[in-house]
N, C-alpha and C. Protein backbone atom coordinates (compact mmCIF):
# COMPACT_ATOMS: atom_id res chain seq x y z
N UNK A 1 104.84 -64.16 40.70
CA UNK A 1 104.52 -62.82 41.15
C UNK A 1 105.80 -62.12 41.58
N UNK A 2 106.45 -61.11 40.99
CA UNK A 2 107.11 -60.26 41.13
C UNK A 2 107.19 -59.51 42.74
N UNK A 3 108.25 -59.94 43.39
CA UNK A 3 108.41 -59.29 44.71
C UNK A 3 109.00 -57.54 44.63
N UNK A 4 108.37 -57.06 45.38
CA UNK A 4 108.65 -55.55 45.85
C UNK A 4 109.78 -55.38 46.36
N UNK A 5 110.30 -54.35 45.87
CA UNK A 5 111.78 -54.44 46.13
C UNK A 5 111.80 -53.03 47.50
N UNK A 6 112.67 -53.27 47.97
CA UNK A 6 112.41 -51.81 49.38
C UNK A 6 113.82 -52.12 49.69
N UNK A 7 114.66 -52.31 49.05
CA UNK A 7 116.00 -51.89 49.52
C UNK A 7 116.30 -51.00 48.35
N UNK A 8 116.43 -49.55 48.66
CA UNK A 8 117.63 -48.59 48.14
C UNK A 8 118.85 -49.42 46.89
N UNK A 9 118.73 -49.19 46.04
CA UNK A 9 119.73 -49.67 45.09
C UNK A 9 120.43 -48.09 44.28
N UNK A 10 121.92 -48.36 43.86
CA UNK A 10 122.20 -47.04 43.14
C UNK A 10 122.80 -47.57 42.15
N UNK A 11 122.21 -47.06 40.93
CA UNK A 11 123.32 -47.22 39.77
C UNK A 11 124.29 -47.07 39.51
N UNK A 12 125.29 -47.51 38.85
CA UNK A 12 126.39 -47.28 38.70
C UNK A 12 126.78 -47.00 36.85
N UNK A 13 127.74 -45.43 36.65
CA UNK A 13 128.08 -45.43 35.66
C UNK A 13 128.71 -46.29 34.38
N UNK A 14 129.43 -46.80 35.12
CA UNK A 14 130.36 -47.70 34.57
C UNK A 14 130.29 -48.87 35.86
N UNK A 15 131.11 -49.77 34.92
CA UNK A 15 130.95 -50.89 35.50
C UNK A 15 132.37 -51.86 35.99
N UNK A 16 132.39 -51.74 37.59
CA UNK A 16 133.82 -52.25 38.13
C UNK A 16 133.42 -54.12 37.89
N UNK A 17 134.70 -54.42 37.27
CA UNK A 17 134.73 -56.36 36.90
C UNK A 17 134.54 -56.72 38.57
N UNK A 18 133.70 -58.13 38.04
CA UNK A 18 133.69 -58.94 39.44
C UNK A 18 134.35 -60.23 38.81
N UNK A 19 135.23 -60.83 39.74
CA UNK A 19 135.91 -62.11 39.74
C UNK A 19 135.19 -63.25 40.37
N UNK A 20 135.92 -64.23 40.10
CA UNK A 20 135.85 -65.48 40.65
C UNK A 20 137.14 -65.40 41.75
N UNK A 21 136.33 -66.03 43.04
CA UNK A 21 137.84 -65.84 43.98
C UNK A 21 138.80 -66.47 43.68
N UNK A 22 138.21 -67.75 43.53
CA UNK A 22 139.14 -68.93 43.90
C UNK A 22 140.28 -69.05 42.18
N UNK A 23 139.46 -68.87 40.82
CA UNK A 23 140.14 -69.02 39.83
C UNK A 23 140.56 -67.92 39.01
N UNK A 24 140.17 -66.76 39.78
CA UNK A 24 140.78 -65.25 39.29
C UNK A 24 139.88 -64.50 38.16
N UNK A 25 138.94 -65.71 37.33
CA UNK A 25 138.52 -65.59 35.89
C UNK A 25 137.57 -64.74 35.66
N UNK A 26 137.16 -63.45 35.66
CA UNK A 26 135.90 -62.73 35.36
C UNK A 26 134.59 -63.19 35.52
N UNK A 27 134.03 -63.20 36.56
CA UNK A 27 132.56 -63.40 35.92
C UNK A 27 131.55 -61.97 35.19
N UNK A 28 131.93 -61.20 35.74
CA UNK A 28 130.78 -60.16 35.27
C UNK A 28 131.08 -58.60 35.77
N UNK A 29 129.66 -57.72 35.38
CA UNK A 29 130.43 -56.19 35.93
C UNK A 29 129.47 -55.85 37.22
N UNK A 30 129.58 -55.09 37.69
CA UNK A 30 129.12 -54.99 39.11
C UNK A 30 127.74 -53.73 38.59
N UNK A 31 126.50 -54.21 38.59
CA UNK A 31 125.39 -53.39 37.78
C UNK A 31 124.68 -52.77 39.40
N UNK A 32 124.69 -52.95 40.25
CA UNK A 32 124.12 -52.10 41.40
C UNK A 32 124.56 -52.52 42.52
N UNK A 33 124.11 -51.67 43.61
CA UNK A 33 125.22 -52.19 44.99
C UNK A 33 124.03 -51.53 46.07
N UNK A 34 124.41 -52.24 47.32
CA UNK A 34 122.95 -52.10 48.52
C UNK A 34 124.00 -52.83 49.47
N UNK A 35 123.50 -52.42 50.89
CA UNK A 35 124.45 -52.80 51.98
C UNK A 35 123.68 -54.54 52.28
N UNK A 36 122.78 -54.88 51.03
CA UNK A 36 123.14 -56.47 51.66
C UNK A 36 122.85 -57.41 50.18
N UNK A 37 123.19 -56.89 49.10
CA UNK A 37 123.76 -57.40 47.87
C UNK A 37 124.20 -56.58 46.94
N UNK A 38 124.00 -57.33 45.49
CA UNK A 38 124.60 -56.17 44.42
C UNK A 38 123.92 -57.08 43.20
N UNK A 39 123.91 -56.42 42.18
CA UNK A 39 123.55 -57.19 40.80
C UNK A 39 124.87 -57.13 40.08
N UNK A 40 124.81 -58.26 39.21
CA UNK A 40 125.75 -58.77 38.46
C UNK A 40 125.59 -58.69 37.25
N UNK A 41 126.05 -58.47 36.02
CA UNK A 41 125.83 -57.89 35.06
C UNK A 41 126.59 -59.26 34.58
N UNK A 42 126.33 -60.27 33.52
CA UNK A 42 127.20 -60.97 32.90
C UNK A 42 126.98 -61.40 31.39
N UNK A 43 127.67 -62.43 30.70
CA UNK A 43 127.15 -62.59 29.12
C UNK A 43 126.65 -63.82 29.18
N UNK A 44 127.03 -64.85 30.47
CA UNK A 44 126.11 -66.70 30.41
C UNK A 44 125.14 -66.07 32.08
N UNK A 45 124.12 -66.92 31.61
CA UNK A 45 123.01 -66.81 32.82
C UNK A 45 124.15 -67.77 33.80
N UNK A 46 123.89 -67.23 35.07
CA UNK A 46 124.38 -67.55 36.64
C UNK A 46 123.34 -68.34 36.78
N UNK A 47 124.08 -69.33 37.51
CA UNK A 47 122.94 -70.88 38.47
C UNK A 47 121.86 -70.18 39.73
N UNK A 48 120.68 -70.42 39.82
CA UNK A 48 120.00 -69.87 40.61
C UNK A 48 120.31 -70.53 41.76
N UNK A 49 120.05 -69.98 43.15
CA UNK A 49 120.27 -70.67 44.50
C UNK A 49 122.04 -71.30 44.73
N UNK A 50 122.90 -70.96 43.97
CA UNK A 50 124.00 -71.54 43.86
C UNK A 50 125.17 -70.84 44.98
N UNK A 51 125.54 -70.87 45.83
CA UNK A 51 126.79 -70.12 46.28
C UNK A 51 128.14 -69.78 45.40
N UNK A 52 127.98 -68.58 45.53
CA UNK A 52 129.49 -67.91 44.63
C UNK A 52 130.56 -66.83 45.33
N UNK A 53 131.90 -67.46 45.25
CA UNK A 53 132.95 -66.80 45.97
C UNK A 53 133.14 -65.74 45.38
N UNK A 54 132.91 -64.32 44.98
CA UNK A 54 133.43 -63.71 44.41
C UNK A 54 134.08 -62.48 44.82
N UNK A 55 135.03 -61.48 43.78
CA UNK A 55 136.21 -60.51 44.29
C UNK A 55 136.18 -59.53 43.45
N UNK A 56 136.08 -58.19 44.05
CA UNK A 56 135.98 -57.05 43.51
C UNK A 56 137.60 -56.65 43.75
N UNK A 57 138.25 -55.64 42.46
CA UNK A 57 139.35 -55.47 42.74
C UNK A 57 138.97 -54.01 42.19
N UNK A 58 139.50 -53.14 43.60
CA UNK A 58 139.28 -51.97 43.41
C UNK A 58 140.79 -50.80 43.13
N UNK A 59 140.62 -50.08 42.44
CA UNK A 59 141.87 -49.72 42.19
C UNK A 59 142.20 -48.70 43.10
N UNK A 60 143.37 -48.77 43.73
CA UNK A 60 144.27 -48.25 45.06
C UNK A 60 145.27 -46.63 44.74
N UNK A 61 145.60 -45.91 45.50
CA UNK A 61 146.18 -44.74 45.26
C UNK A 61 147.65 -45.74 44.67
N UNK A 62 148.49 -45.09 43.89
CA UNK A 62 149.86 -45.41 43.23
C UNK A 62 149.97 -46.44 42.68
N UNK A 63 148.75 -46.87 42.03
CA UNK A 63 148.94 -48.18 41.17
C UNK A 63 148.53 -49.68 41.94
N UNK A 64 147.78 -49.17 43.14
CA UNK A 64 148.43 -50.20 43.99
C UNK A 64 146.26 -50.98 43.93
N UNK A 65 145.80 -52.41 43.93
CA UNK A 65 144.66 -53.06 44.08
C UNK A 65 144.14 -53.06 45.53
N UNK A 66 143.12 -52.76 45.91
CA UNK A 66 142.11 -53.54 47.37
C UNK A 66 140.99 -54.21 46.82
N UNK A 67 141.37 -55.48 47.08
CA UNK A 67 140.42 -56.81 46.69
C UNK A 67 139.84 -56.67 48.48
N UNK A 68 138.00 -57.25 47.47
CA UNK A 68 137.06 -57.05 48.59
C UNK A 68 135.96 -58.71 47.98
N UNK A 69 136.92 -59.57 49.24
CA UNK A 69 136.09 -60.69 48.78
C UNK A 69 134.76 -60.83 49.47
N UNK A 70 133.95 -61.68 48.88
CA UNK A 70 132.28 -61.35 48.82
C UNK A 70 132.02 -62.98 48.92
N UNK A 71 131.04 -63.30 49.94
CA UNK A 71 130.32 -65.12 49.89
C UNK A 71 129.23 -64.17 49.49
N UNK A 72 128.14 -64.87 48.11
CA UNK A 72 127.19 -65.06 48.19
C UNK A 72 126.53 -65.97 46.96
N UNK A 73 124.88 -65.58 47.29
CA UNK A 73 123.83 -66.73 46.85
C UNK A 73 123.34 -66.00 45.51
N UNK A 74 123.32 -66.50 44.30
CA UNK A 74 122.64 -66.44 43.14
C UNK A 74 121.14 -66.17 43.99
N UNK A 75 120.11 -65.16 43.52
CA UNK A 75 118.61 -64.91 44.15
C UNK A 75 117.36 -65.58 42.94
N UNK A 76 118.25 -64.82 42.13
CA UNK A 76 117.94 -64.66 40.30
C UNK A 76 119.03 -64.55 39.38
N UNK A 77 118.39 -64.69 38.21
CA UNK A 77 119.05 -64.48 37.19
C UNK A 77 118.13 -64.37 35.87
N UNK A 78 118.27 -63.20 34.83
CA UNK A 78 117.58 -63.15 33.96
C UNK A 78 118.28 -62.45 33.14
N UNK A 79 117.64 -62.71 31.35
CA UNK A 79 118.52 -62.03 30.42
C UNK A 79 117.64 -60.72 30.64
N UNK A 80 118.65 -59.56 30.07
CA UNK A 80 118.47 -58.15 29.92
C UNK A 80 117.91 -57.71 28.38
N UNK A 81 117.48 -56.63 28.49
CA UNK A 81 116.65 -56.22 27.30
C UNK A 81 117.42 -56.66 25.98
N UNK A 82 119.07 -56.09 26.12
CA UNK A 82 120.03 -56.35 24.92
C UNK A 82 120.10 -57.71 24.89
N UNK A 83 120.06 -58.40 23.87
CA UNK A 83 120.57 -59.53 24.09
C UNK A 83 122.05 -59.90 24.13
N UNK A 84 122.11 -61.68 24.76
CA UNK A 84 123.63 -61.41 25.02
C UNK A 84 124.16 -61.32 26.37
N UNK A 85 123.30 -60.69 27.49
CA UNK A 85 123.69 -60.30 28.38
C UNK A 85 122.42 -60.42 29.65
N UNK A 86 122.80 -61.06 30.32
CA UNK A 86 122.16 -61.42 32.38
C UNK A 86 122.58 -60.86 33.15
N UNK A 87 121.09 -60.16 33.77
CA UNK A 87 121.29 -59.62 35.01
C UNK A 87 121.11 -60.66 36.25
N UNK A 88 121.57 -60.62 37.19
CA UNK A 88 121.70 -61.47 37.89
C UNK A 88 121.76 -60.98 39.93
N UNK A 89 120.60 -61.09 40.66
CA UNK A 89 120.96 -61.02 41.83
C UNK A 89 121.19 -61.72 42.87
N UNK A 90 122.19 -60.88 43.53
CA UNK A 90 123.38 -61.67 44.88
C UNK A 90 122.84 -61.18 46.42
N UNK A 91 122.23 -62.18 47.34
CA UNK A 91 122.42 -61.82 48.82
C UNK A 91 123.65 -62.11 48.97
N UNK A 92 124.33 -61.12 49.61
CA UNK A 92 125.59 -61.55 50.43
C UNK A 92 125.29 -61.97 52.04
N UNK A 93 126.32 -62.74 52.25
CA UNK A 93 126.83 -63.43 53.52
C UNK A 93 127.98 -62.43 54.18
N UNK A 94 127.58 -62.28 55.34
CA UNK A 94 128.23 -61.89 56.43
C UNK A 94 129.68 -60.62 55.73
N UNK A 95 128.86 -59.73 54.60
CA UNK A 95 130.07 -58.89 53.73
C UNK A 95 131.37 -57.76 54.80
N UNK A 96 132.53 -58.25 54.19
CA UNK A 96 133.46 -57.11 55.00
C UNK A 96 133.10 -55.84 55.07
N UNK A 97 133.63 -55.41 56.27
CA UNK A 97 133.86 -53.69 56.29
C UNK A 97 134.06 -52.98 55.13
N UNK A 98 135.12 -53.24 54.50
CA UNK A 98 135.17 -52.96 52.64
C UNK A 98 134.15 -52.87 52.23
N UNK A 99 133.56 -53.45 51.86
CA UNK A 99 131.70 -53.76 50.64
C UNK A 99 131.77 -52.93 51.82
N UNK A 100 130.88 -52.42 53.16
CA UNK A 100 130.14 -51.74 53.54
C UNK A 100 130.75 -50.00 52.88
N UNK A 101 131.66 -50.18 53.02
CA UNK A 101 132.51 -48.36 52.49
C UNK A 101 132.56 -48.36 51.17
N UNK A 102 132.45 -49.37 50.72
CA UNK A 102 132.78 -48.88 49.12
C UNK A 102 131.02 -48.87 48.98
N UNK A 103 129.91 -48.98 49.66
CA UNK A 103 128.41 -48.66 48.95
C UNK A 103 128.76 -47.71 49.50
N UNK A 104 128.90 -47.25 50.68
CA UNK A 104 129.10 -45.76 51.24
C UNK A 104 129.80 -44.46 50.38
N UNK A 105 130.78 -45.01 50.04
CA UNK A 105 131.37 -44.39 49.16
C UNK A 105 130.63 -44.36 47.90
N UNK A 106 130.01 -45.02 47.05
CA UNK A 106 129.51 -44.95 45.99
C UNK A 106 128.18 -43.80 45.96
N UNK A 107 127.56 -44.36 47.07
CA UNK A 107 126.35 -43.51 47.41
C UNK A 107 126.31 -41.91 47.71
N UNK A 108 128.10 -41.79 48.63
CA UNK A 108 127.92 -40.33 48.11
C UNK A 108 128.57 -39.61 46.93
N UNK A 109 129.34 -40.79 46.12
CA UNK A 109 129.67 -39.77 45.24
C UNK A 109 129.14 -40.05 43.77
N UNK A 110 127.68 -40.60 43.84
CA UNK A 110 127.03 -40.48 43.18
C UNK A 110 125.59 -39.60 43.80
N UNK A 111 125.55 -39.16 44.19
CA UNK A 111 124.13 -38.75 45.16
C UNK A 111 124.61 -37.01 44.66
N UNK A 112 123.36 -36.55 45.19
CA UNK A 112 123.85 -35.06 44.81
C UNK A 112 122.96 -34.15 45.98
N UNK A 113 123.60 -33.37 46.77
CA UNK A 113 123.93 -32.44 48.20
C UNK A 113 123.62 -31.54 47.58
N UNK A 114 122.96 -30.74 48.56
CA UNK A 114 122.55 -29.10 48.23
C UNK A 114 124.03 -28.73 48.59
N UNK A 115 124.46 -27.88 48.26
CA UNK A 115 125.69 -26.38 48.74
C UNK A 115 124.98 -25.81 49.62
N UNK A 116 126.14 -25.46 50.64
CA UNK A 116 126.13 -25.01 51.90
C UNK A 116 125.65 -23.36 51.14
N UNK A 117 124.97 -22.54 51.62
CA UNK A 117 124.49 -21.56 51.40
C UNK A 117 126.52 -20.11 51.36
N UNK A 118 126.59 -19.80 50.69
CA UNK A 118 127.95 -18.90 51.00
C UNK A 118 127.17 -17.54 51.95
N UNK A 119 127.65 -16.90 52.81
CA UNK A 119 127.77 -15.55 53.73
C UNK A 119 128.07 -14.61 53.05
């Protein structure tokens, strides 16, 4: 039986790579984000219940990276309509200040604000 989902999720256009901490190696693209996981977008199904170190590397003003490392737990994992390709969801553990600003950030600059009325 399919659980109800009630956390807020936002899509994302494109898709920022997620790493492996410890061996640098790609696992997947970052398919949604929520202040207490994210989905994982990859091409091999992820281990269910498994702990995974992983690292978002976000790109910095002048060329410069902010890596935002992430503990968490495989929830699920399932292939996606295309074949080829698993979606896959992550509870995170105890996530940095970072992950909290970069959903913040995502959320508003994907979200869309009325305009202030002009005088």
């Amino acid at each position: 039986m399919p659980n109800e989902r009630r956390i807020e999720r936002h899509q994302l256009p494109y898709f920022l790579r997620v790493f492996n901490r410890f061996t640098d190696q790609p696992i997947g693209y970052l398919g949604n984000v929520s202040d207490k996981g994210l989905m994982l977008i990859s091409q091999l199904p992820l281990l269910v219940n498994a702990d995974f170190e992983l690292q978002l590397k976000l790109p910095g003003p002048d060329d410069t990276v902010q890596l935002i490392d992430l503990n968490a737990r495989c929830l699920w994992s399932h292939e996606e309509a295309m074949p080829c390709y698993y979606d896959s969801g992550f509870v995170l553990n105890a996530p940095p200040e970072a992950y909290y600003k970069l959903v913040e950030a995502l959320q508003h600059y994907f979200s869309f604000y009325p305009l202030e009325a002009s005088a």
